[in-house]
N, C-alpha and C. Protein backbone atom coordinates (compact mmCIF):
# COMPACT_ATOMS: atom_id res chain seq x y z
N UNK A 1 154.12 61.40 16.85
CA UNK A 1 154.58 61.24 15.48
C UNK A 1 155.63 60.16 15.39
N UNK A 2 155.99 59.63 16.40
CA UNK A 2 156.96 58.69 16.12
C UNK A 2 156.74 57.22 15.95
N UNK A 3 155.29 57.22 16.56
CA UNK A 3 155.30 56.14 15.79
C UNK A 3 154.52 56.01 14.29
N UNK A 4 154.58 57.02 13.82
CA UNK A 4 154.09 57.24 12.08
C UNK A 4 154.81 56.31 11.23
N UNK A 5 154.48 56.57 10.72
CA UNK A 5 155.03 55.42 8.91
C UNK A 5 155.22 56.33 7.97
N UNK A 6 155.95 56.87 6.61
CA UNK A 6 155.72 57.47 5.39
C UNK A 6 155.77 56.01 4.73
N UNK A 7 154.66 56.59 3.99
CA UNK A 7 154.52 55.34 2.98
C UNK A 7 153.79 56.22 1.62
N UNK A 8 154.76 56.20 0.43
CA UNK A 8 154.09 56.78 -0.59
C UNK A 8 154.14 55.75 -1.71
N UNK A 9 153.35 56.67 -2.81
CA UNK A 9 152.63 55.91 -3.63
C UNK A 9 152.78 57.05 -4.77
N UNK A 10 152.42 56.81 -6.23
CA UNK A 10 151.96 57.13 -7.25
C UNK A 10 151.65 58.60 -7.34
N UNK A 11 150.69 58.58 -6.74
CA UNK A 11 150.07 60.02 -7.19
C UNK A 11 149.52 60.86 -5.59
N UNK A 12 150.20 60.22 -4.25
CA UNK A 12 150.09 60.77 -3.24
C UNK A 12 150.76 60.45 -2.23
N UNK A 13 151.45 61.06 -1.14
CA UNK A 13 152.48 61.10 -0.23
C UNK A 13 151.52 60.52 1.05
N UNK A 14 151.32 60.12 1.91
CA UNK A 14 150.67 59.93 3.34
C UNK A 14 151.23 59.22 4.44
N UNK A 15 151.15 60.12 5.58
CA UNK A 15 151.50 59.46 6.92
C UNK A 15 150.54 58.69 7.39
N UNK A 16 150.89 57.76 7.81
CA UNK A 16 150.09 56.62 8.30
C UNK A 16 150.09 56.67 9.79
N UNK A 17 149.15 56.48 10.58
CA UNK A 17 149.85 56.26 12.12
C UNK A 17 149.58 54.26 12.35
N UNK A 18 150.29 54.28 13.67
CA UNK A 18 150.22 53.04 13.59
C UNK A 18 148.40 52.58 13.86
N UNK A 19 147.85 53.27 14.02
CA UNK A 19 146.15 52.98 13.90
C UNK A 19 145.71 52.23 12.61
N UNK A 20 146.35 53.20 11.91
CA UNK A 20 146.05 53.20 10.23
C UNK A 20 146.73 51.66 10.02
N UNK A 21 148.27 51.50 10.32
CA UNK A 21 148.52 50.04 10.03
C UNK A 21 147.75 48.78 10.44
N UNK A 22 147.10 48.83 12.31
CA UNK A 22 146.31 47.86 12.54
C UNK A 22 145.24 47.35 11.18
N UNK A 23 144.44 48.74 11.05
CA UNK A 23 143.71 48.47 10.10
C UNK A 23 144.08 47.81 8.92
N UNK A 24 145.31 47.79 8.24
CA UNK A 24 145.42 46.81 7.33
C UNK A 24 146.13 45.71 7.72
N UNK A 25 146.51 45.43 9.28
CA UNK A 25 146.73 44.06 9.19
C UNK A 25 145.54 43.43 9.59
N UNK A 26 144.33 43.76 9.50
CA UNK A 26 143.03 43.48 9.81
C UNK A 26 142.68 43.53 8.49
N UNK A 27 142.79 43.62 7.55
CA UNK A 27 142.33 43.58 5.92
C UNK A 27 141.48 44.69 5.88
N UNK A 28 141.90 46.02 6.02
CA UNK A 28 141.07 47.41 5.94
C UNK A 28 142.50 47.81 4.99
N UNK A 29 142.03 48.53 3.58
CA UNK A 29 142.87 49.92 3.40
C UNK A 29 142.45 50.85 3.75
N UNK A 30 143.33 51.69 4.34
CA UNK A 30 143.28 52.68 4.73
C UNK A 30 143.82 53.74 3.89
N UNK A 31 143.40 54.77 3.52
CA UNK A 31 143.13 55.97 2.93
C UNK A 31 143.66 57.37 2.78
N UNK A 32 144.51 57.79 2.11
CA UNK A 32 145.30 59.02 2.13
C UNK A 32 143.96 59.95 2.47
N UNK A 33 144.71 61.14 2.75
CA UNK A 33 143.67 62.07 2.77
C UNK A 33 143.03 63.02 1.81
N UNK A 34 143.35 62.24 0.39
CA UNK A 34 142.64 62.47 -0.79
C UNK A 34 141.36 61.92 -1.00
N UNK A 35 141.43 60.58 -0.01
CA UNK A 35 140.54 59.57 -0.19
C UNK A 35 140.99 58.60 -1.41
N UNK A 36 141.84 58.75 -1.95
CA UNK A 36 142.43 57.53 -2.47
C UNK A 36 143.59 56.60 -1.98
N UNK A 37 143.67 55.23 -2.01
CA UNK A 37 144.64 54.46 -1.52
C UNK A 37 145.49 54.88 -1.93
N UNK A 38 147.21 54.55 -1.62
CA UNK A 38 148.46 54.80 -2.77
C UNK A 38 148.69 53.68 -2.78
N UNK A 39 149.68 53.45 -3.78
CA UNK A 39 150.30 51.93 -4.86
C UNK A 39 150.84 51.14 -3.35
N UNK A 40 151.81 51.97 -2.45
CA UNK A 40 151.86 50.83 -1.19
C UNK A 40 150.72 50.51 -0.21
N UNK A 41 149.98 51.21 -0.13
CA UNK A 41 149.01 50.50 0.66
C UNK A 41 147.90 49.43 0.14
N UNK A 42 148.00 49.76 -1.26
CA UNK A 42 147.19 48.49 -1.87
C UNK A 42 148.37 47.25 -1.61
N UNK A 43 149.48 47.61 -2.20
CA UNK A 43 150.17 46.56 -2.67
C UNK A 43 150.31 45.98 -0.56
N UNK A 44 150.48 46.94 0.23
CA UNK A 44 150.50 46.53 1.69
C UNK A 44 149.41 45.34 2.05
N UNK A 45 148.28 45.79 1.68
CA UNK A 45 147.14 45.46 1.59
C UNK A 45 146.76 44.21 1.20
N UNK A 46 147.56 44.07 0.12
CA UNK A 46 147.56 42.26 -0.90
C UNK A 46 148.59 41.35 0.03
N UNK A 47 149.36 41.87 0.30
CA UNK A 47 150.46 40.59 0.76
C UNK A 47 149.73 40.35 2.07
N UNK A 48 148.48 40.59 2.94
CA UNK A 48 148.02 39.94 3.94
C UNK A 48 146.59 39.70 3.65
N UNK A 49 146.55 39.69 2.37
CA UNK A 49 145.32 39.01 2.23
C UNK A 49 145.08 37.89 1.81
N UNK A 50 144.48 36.67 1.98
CA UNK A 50 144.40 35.76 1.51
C UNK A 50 143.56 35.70 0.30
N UNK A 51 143.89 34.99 -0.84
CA UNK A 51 142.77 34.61 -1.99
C UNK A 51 142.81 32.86 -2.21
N UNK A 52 141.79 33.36 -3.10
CA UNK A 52 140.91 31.76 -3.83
C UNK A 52 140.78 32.47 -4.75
N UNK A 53 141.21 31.29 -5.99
CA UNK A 53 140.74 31.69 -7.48
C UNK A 53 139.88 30.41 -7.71
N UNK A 54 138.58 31.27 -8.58
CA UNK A 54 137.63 30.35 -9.44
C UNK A 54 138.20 30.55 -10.52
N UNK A 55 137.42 29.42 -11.61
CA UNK A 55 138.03 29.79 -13.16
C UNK A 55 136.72 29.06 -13.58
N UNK A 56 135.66 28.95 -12.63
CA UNK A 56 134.29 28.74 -13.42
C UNK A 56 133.45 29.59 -12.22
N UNK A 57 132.34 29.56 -12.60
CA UNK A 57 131.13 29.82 -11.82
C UNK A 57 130.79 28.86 -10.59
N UNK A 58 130.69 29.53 -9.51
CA UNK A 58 130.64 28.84 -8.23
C UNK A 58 129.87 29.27 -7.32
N UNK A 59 130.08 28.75 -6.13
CA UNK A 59 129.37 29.25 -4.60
C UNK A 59 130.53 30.09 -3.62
N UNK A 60 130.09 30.66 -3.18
CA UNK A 60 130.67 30.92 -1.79
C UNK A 60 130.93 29.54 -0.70
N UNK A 61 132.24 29.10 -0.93
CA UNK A 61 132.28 27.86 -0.14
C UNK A 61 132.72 28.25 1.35
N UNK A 62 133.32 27.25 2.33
CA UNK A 62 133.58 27.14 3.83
C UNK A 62 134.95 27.32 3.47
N UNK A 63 135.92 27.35 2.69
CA UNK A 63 137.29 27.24 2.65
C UNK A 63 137.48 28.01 1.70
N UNK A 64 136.47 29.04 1.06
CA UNK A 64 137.49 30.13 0.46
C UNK A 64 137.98 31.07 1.53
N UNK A 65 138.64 32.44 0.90
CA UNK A 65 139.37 32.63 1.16
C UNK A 65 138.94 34.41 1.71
N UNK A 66 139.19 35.18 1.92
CA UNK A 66 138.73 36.17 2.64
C UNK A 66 138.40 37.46 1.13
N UNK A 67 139.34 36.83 -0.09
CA UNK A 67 139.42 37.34 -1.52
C UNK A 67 139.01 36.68 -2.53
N UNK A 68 138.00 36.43 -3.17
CA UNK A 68 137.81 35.46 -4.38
C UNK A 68 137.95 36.35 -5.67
N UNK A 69 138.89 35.50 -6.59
CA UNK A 69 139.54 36.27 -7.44
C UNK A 69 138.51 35.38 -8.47
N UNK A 70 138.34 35.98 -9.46
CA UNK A 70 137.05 35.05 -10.37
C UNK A 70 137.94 35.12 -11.86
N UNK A 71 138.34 34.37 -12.37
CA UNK A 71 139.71 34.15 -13.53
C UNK A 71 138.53 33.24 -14.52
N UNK A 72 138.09 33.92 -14.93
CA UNK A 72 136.57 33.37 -16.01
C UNK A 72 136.83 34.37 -17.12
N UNK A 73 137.06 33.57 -18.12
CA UNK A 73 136.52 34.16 -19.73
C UNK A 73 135.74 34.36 -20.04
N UNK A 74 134.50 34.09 -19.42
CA UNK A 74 133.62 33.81 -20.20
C UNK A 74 132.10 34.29 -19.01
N UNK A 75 131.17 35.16 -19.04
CA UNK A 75 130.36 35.58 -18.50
C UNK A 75 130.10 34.23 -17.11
N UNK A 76 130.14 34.81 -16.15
CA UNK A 76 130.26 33.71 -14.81
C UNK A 76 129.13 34.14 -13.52
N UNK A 77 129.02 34.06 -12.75
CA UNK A 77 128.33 33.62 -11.28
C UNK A 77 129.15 33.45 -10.30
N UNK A 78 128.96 33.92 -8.54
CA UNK A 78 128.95 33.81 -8.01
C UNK A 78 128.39 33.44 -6.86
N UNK A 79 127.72 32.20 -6.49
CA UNK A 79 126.07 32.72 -5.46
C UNK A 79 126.67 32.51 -3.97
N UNK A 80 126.12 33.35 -3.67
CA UNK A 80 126.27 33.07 -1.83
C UNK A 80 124.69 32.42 -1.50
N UNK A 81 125.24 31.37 -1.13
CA UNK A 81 124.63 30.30 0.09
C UNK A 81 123.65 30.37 0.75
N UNK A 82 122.26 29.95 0.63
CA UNK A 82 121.72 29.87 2.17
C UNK A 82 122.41 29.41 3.07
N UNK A 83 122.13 29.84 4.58
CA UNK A 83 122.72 29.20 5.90
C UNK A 83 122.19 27.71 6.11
N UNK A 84 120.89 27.38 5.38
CA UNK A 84 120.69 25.94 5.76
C UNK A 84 121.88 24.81 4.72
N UNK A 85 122.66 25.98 3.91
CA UNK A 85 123.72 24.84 2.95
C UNK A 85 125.07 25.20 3.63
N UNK A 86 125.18 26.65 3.80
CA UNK A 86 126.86 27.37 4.12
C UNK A 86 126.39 27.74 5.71
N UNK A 87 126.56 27.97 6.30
CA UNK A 87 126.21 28.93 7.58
C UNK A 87 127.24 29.53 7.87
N UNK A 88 127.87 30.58 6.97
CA UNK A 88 128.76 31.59 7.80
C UNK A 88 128.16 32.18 8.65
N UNK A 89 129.74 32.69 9.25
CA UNK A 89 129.71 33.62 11.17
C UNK A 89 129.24 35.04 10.36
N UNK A 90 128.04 35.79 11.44
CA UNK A 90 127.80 36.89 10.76
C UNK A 90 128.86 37.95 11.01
N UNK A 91 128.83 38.99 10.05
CA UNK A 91 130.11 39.71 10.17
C UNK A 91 130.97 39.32 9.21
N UNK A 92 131.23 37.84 8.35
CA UNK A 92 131.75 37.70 7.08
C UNK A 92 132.08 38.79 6.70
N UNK A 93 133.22 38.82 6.04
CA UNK A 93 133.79 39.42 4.69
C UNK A 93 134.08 38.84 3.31
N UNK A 94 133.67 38.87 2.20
CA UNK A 94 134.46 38.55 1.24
C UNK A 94 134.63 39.48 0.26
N UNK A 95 135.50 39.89 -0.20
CA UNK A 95 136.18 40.57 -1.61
C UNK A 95 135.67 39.82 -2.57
N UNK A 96 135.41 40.08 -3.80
CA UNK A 96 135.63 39.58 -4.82
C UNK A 96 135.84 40.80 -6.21
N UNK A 97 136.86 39.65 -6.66
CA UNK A 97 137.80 40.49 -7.83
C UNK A 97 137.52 39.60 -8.98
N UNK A 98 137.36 40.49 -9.95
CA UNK A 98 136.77 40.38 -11.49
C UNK A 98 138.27 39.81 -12.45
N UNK A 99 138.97 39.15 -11.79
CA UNK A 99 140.47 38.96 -12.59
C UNK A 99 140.37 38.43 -14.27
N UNK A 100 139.35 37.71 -14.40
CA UNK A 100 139.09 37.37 -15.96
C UNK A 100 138.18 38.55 -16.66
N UNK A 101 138.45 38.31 -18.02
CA UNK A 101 137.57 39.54 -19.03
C UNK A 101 136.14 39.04 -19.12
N UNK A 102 135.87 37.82 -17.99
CA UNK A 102 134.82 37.29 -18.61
C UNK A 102 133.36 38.22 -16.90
N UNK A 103 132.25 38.79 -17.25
CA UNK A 103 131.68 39.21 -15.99
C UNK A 103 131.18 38.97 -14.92
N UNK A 104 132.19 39.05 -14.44
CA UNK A 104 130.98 38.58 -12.73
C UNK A 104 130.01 39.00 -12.19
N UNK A 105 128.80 37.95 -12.08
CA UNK A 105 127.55 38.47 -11.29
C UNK A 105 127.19 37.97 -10.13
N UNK A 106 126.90 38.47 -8.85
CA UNK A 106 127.15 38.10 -7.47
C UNK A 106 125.27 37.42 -7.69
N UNK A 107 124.93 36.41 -7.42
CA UNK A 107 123.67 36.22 -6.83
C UNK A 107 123.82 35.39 -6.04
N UNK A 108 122.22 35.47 -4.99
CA UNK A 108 122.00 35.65 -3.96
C UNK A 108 120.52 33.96 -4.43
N UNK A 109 121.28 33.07 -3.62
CA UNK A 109 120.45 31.55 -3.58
C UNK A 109 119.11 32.15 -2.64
N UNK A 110 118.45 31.17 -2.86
CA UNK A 110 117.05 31.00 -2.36
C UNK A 110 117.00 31.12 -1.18
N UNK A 111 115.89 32.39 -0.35
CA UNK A 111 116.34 32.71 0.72
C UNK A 111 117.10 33.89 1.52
N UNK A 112 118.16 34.16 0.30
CA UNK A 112 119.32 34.88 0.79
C UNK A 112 118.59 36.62 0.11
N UNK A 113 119.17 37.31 1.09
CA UNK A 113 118.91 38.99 1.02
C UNK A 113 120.09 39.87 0.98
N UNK A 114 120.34 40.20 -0.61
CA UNK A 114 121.36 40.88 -1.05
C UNK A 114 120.84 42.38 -0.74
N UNK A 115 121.42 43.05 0.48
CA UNK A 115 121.21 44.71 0.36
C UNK A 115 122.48 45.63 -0.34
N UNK A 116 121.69 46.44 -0.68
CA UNK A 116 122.89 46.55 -2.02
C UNK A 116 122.31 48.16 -2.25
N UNK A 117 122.79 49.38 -3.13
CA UNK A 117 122.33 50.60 -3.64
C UNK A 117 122.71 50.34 -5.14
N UNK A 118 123.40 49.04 -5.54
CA UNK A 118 123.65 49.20 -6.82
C UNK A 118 122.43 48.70 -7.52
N UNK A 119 122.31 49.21 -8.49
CA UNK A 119 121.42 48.35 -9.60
C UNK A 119 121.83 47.15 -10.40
N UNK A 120 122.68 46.78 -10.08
CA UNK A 120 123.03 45.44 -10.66
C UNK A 120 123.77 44.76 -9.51
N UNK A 121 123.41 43.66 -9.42
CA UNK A 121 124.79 42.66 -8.79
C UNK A 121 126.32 42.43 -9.89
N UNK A 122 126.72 43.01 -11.22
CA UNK A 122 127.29 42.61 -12.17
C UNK A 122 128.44 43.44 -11.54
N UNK A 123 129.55 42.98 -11.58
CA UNK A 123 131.04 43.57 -11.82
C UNK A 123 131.06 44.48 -12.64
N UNK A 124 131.53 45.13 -12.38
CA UNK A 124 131.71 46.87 -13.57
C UNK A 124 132.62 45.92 -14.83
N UNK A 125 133.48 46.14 -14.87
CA UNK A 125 134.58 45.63 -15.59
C UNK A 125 135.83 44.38 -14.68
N UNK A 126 136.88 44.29 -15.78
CA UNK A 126 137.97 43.51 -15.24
C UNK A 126 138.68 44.41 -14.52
N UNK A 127 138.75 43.66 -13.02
CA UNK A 127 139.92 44.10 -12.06
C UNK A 127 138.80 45.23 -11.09
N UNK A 128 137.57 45.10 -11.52
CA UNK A 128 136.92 45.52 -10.41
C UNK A 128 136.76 44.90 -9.01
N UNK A 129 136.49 45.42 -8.17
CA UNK A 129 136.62 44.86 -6.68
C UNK A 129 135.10 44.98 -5.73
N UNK A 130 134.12 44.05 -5.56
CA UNK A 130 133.20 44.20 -4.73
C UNK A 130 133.41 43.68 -3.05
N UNK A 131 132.81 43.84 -2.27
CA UNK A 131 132.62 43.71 -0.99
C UNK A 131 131.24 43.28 -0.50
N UNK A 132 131.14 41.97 0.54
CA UNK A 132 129.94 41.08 0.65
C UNK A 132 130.16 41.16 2.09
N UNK A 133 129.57 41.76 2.77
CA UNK A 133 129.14 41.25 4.18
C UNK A 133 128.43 41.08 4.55
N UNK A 134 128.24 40.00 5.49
CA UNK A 134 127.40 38.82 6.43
C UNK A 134 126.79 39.71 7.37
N UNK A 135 125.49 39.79 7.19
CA UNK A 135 125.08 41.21 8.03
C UNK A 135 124.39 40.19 10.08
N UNK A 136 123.52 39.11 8.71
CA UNK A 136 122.80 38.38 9.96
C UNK A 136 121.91 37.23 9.10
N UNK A 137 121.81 36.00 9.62
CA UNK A 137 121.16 35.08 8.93
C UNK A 137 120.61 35.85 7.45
N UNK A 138 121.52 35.17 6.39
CA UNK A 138 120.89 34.91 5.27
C UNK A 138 120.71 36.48 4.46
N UNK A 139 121.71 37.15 5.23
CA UNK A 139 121.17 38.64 4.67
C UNK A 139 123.04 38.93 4.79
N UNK A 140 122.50 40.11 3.38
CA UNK A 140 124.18 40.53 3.21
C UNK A 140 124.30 41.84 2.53
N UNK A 141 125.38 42.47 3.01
CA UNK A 141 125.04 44.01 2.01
C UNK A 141 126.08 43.55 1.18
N UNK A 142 126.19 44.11 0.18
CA UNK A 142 127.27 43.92 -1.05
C UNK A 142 127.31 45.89 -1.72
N UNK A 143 128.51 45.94 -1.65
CA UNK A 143 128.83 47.48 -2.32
C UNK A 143 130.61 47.59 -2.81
N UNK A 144 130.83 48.23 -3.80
CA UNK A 144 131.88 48.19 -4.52
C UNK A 144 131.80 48.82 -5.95
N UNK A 145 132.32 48.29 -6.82
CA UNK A 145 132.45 48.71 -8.24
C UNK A 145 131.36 47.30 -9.30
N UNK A 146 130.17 47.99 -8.79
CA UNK A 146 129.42 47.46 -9.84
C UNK A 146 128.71 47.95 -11.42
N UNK A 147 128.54 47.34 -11.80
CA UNK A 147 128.29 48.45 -13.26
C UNK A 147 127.18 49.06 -13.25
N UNK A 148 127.04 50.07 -13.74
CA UNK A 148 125.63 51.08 -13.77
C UNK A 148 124.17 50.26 -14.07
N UNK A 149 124.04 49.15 -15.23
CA UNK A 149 122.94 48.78 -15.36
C UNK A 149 123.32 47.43 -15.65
């Protein structure tokens, strides 16, 4: 227990061990045992993450950022890349956050294999948060807060 952490939050108290911290200096939150984050571990969570903001509709480039924050008014796009244009390392991560009122829709360029359980690639709302990983050439699961239809 000594090397534990208290770190609280909002609406829940949790000990952390230092396991739990690796994981977010590795860009993992880690999880009270409600299963919800608290206000410090998100906010823990942001100060080692890197972002990129769009403010139009774009690609998944070589120099974003491990977070793409999408700051669009106005109904927008995201596409991830074939490998014969981008060739990310498989195992990629990217976040992407809905920061404008305008909606983000993740698609998937020519080629590319979005595995997914959602029925939409669309952002739920503003300040929703999806997750894209690089599974293996040209294939990617994507899961998060997407909207129902």
């Amino acid at each position: 227990m000594a090397d534990d952490v208290l770190i609280s939050g909002l609406d829940a108290v949790t000990t952390l061990t230092a396991a739990d911290l690796i994981e977010v200096e590795q860009g993992e939150v880690p999880t009270s045992t409600s299963g919800k984050a608290t206000l410090q571990q998100i906010s823990d969570f942001c100060a080692k993450t890197d972002f990129t903001t769009k403010t139009a509709s774009g690609v998944i480039g070589a120099l974003d950022k491990e977070s793409i924050e999408m700051s669009v008014g106005t109904a927008n796009t995201l596409t991830i890349q074939n490998d014969t244009t981008l060739a990310l390392d498989d195992n990629t991560i990217k976040n992407v956050i809905q920061i404008g009122s305008g909606q983000t829709t993740i698609v998937a360029d020519t080629g590319v294999t979005i595995l997914t359980a959602a029925l939409t690639l669309k952002l739920r709302a503003r300040y929703s948060v999806i997750t894209l990983v690089k599974r293996a050439t040209n294939t990617w699961y994507a899961f998060g807060d997407f909207a129902a239809s």
